[in-house]
N, C-alpha and C. Protein backbone atom coordinates (compact mmCIF):
# COMPACT_ATOMS: atom_id res chain seq x y z
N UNK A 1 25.33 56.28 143.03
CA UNK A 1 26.77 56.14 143.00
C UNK A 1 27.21 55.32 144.21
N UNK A 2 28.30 54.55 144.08
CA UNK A 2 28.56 53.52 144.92
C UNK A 2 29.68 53.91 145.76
N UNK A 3 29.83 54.29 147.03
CA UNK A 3 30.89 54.63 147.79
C UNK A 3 32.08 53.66 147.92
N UNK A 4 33.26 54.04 147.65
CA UNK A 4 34.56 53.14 148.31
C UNK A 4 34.91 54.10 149.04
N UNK A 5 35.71 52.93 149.99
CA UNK A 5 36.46 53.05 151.68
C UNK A 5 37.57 52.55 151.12
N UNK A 6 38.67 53.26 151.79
CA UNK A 6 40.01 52.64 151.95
C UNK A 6 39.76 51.75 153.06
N UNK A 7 41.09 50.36 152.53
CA UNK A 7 41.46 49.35 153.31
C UNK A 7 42.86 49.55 154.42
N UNK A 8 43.08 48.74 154.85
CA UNK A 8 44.40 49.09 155.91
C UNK A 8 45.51 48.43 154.73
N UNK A 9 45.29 47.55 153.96
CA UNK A 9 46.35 46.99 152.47
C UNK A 9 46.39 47.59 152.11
N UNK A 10 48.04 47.10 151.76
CA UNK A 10 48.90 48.15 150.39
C UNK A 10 48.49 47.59 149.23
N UNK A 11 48.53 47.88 147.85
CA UNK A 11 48.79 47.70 146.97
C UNK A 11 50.09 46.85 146.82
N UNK A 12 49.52 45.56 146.58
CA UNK A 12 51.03 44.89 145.95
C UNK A 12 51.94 44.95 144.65
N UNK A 13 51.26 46.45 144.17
CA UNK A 13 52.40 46.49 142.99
C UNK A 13 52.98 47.68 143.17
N UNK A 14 52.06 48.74 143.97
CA UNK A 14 52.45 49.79 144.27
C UNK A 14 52.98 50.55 145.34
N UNK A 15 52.50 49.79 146.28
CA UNK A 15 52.50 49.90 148.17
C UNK A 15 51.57 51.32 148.43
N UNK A 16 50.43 51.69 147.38
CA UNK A 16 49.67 52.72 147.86
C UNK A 16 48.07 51.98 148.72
N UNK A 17 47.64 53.09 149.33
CA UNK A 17 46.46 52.07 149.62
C UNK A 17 45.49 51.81 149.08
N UNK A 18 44.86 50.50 149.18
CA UNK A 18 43.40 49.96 148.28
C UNK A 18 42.48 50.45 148.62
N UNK A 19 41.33 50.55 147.52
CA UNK A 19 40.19 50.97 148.05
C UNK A 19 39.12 49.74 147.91
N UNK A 20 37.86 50.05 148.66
CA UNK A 20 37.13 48.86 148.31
C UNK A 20 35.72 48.92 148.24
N UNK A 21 34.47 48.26 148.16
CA UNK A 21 33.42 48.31 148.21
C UNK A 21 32.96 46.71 147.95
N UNK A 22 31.38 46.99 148.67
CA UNK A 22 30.86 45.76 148.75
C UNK A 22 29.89 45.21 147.51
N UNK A 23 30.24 44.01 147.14
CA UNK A 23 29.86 43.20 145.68
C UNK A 23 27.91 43.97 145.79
N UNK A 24 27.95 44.58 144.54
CA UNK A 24 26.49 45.03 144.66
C UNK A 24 25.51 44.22 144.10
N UNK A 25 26.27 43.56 142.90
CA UNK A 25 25.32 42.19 142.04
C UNK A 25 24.62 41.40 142.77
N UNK A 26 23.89 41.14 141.93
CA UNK A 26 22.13 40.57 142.29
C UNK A 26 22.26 38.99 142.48
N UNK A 27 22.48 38.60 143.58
CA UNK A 27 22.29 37.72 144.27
C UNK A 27 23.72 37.41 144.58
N UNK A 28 24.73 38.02 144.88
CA UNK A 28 25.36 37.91 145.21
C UNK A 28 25.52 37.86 147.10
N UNK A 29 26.21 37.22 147.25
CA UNK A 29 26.28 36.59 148.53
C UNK A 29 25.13 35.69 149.28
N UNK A 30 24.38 35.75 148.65
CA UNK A 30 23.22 34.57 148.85
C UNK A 30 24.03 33.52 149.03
N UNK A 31 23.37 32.19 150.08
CA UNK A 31 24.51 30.82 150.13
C UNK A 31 23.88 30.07 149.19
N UNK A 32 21.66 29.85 149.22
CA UNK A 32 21.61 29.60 148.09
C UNK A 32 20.44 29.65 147.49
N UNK A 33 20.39 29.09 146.09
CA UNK A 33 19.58 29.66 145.25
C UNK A 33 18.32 29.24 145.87
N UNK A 34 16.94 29.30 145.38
CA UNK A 34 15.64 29.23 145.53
C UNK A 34 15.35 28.26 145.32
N UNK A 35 16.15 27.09 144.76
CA UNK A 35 15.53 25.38 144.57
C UNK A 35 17.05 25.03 146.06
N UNK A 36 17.29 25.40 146.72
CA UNK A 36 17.83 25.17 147.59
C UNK A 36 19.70 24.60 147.10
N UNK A 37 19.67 24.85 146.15
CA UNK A 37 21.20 24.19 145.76
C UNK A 37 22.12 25.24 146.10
N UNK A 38 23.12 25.19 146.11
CA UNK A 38 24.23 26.22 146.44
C UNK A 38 24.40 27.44 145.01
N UNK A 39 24.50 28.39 145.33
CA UNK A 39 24.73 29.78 143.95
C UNK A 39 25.93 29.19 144.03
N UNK A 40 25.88 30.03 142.49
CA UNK A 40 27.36 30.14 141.78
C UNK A 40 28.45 30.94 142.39
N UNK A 41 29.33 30.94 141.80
CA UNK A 41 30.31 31.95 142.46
C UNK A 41 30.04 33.36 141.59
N UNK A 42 30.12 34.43 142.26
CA UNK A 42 29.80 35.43 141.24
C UNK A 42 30.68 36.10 140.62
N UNK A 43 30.31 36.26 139.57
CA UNK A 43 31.22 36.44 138.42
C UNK A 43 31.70 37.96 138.46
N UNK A 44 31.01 38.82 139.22
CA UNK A 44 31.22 40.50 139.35
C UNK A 44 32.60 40.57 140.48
N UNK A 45 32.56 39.55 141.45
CA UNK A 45 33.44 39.70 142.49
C UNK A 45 34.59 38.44 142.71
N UNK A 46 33.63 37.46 141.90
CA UNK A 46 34.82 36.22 142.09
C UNK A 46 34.52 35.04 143.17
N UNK A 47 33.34 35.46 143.96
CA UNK A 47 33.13 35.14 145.26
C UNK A 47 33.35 35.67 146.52
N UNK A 48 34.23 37.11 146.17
CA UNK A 48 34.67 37.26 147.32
C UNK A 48 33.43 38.07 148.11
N UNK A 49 32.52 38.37 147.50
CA UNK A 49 31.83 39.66 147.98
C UNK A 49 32.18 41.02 148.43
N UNK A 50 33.17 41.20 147.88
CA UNK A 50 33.62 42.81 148.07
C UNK A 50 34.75 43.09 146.32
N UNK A 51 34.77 44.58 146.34
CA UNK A 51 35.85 45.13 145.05
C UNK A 51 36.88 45.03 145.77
N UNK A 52 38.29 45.22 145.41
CA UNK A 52 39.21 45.91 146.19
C UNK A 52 40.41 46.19 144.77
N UNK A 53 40.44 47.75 144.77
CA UNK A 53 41.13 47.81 144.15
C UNK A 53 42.39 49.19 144.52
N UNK A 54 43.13 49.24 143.71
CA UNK A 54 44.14 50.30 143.98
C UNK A 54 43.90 51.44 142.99
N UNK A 55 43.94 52.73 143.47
CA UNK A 55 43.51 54.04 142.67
C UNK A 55 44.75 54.71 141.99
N UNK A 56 45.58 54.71 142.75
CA UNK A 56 46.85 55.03 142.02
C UNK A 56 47.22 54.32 140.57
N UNK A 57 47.45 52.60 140.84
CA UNK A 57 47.77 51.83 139.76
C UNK A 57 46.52 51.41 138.55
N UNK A 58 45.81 51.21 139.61
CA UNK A 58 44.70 49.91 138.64
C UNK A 58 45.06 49.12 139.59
N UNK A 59 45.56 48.57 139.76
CA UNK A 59 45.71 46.84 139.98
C UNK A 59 44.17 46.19 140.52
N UNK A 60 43.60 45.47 140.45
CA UNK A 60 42.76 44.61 140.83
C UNK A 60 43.05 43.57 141.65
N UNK A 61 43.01 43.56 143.11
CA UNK A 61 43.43 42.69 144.01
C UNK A 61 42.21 41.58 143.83
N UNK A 62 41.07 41.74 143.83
CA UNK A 62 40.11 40.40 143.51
C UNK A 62 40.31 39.55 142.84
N UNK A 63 40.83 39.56 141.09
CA UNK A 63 41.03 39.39 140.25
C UNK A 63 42.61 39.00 139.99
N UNK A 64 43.61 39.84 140.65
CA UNK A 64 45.12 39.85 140.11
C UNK A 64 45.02 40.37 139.05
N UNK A 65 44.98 41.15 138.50
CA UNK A 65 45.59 42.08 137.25
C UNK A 65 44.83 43.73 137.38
N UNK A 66 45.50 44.53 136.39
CA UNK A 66 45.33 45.06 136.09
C UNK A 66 43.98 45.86 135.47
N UNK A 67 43.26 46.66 135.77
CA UNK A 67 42.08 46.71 135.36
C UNK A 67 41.79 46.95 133.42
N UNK A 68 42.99 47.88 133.27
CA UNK A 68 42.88 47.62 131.99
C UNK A 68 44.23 48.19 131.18
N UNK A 69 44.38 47.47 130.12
CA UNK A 69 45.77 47.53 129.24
C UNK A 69 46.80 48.94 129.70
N UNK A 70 45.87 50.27 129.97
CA UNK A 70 46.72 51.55 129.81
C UNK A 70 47.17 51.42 131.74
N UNK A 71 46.73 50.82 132.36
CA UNK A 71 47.32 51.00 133.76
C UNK A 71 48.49 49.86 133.86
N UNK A 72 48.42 48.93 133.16
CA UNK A 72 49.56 47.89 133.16
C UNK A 72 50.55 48.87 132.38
N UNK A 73 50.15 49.35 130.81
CA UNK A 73 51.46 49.95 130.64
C UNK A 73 52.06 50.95 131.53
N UNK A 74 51.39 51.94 132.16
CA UNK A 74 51.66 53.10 132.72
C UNK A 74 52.48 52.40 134.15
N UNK A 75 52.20 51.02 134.72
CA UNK A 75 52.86 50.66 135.57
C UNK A 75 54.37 49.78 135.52
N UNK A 76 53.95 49.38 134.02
CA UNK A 76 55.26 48.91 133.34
C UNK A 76 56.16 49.76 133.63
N UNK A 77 56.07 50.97 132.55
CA UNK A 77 56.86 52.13 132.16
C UNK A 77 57.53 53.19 133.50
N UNK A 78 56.44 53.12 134.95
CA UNK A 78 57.52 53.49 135.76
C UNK A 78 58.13 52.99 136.49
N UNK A 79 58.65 51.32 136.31
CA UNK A 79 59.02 50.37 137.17
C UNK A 79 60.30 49.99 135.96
N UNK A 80 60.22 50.38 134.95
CA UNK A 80 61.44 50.14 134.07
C UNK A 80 62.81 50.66 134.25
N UNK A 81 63.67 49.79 134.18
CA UNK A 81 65.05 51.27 134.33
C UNK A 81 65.29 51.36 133.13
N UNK A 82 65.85 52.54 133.01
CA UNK A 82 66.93 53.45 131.92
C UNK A 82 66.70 52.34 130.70
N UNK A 83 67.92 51.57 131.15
CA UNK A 83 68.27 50.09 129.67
C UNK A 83 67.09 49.65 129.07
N UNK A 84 65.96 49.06 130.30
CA UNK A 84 64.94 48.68 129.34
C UNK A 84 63.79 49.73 128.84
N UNK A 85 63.76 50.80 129.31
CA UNK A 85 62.99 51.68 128.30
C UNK A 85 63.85 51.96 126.94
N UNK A 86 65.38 51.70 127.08
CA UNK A 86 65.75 52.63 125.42
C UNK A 86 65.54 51.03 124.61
N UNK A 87 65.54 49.70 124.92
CA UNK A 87 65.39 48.97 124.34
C UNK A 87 63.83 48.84 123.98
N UNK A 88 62.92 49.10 124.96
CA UNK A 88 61.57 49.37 124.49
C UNK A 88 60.77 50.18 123.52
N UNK A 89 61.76 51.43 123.47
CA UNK A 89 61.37 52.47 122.95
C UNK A 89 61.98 52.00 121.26
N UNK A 90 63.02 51.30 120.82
CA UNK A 90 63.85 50.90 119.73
C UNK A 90 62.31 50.07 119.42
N UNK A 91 61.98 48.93 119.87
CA UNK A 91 61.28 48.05 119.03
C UNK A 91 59.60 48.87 119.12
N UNK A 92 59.20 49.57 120.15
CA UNK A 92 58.06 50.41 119.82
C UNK A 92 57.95 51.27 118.38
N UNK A 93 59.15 52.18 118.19
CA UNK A 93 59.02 53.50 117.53
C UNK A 93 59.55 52.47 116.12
């Protein structure tokens, strides 16, 4: 099991704090490959060599979004006021 550490960053959607851990994928952070050319960027982290994400929301600070569909809605839905949930709720139901 892979340990995360909180960061000293807020969450920019939430202002709670991020958590993070270091890119574990296989060859990641290498500068470069074995015929001497430069690696790719890695596709697990983006390049950055670390996760960083928020536990409260989802949000994915590596990436910018959301980790997955039910944390965007759930962050939609408590950032909505009054008006636009009864208009949401009309074209949902």
């Amino acid at each position: 099991m892979i340990d995360w550490e909180y960061t000293d960053d807020e969450c920019p959607k939430c202002g709670e704090q991020m958590a993070w851990r270091r890119c574990d994928a296989l060859g990641c952070g290498d500068d470069l490959e074995d015929d001497g050319f430069p690696a790719g960027i890695c596709d697990s982290c983006n390049g950055k060599g670390y996760h960083e994400w928020c536990r409260e929301c989802g949000w994915d600070n590596v990436f910018n979004h959301f980790l997955s569909p039910q944390y965007e809605r759930e962050w939609i839905e408590r950032t909505r006021t009054d008006g636009e949930k009864a208009v949401l709720e009309h074209f949902w139901n």
